[in-house]
Protein backbone atom coordinates (compact mmCIF):
# COMPACT_ATOMS: atom_id res chain seq x y z
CA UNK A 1 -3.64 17.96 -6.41
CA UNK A 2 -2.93 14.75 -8.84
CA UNK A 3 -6.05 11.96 -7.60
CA UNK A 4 -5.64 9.79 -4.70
CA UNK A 5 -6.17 6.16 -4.92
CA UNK A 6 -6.54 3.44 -1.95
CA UNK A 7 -4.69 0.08 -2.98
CA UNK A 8 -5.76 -2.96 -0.86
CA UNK A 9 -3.63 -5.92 -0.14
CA UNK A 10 -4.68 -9.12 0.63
CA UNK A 11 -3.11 -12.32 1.25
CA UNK A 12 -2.35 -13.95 -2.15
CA UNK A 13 -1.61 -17.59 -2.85
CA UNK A 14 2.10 -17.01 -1.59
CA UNK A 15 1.07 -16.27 1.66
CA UNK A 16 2.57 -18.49 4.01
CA UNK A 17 -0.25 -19.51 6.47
CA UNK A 18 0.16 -19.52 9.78
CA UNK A 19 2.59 -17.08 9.59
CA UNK A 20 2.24 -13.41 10.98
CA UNK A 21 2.32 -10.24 8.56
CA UNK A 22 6.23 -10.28 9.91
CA UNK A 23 7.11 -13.32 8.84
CA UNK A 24 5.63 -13.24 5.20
CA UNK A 25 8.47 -12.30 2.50
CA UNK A 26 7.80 -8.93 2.06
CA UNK A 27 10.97 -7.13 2.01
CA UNK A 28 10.86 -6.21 -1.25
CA UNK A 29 7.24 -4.94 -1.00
CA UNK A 30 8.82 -2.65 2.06
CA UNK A 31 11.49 -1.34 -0.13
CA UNK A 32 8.90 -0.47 -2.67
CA UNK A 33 6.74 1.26 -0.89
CA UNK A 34 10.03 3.45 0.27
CA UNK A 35 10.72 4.17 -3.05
CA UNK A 36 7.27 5.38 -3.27
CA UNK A 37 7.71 7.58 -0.51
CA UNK A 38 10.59 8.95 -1.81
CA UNK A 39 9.08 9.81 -5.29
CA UNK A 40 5.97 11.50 -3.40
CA UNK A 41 3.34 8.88 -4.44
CA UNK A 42 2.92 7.28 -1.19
CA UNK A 43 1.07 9.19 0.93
CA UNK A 44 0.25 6.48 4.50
CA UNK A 45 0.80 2.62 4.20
CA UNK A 46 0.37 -0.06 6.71
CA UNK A 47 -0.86 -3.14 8.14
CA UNK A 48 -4.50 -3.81 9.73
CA UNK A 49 -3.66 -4.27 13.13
CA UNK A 50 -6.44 -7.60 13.45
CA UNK A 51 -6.19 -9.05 10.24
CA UNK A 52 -3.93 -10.14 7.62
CA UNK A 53 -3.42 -6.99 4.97
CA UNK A 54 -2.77 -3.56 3.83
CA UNK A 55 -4.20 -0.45 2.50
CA UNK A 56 -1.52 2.08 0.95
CA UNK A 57 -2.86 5.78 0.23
CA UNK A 58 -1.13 7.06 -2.77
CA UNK A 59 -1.54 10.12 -4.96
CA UNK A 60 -0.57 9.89 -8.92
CA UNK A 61 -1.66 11.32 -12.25
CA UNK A 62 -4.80 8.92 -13.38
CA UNK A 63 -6.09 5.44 -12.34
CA UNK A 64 -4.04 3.80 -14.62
CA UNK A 65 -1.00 4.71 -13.09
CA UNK A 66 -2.73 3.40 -9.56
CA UNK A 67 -3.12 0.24 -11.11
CA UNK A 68 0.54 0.31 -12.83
CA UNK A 69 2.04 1.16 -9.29
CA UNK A 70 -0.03 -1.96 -7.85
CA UNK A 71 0.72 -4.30 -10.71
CA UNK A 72 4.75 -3.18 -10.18
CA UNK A 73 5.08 -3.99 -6.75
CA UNK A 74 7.19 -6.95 -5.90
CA UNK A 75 4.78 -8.97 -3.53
CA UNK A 76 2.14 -8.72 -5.87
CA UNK A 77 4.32 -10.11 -8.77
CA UNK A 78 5.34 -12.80 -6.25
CA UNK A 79 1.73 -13.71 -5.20
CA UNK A 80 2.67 -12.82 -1.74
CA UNK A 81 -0.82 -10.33 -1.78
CA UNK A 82 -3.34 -9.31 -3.87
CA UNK A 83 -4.38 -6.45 -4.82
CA UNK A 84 -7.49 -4.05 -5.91
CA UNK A 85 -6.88 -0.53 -6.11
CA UNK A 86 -9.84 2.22 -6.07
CA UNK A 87 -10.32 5.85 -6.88
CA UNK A 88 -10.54 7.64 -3.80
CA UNK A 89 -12.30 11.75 -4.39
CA UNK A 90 -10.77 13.59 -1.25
CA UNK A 91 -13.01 16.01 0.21
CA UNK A 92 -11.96 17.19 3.13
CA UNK A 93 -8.04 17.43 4.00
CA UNK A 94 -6.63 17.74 8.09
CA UNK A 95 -2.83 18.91 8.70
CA UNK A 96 -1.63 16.62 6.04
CA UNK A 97 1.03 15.50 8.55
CA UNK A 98 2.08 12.06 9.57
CA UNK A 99 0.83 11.34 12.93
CA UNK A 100 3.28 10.85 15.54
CA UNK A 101 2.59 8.36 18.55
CA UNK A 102 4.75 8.52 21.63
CA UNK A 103 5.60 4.93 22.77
């Protein structure tokens, strides 16, 4: 299994304060982590539900194609967020399924 990496966004000095994580300009920071997904690199992503920022969970050959996959996406380019990515050693491993919560 290729090494998994947490990448943590922050607000950067785009962010537009005072403005919820839904009204930040981020749709190209959405669309990237879809084509993640799609690729098999991205492995959860998501907001902190109390604060502003992200973690992603993503799995790739070495840490220097973490940081390559942090320094490429779009918000982080645009200053929207920062970013700091770190080497994550998985030891234990549950259904490996995305959870599913009825609404």
């Amino acid at each position: 299994m290729p090494p998994t990496h947490a990448l943590f966004y922050a607000p950067g000095r785009n962010w537009l304060a005072g403005k919820s994580i839904k009204e930040q300009p981020l749709r190209d920071h959405g669309q990237y982590l879809a084509k993640l997904a799609q690729e098999g690199i991205l492995i959860f992503a998501g907001p902190w539900r109390n604060e502003n920022g992200t973690m992603v969970l993503i799995r790739v050959k070495s840490d220097s194609d973490a940081q390559e996959v942090m320094e490429q996406d779009p918000a982080v380019r645009d200053g929207v967020l920062i970013s700091e990515a770190k080497a994550w050693e998985v030891l234990y491993q549950g259904t490996g399924h995305p959870m599913r919560i009825k609404q």
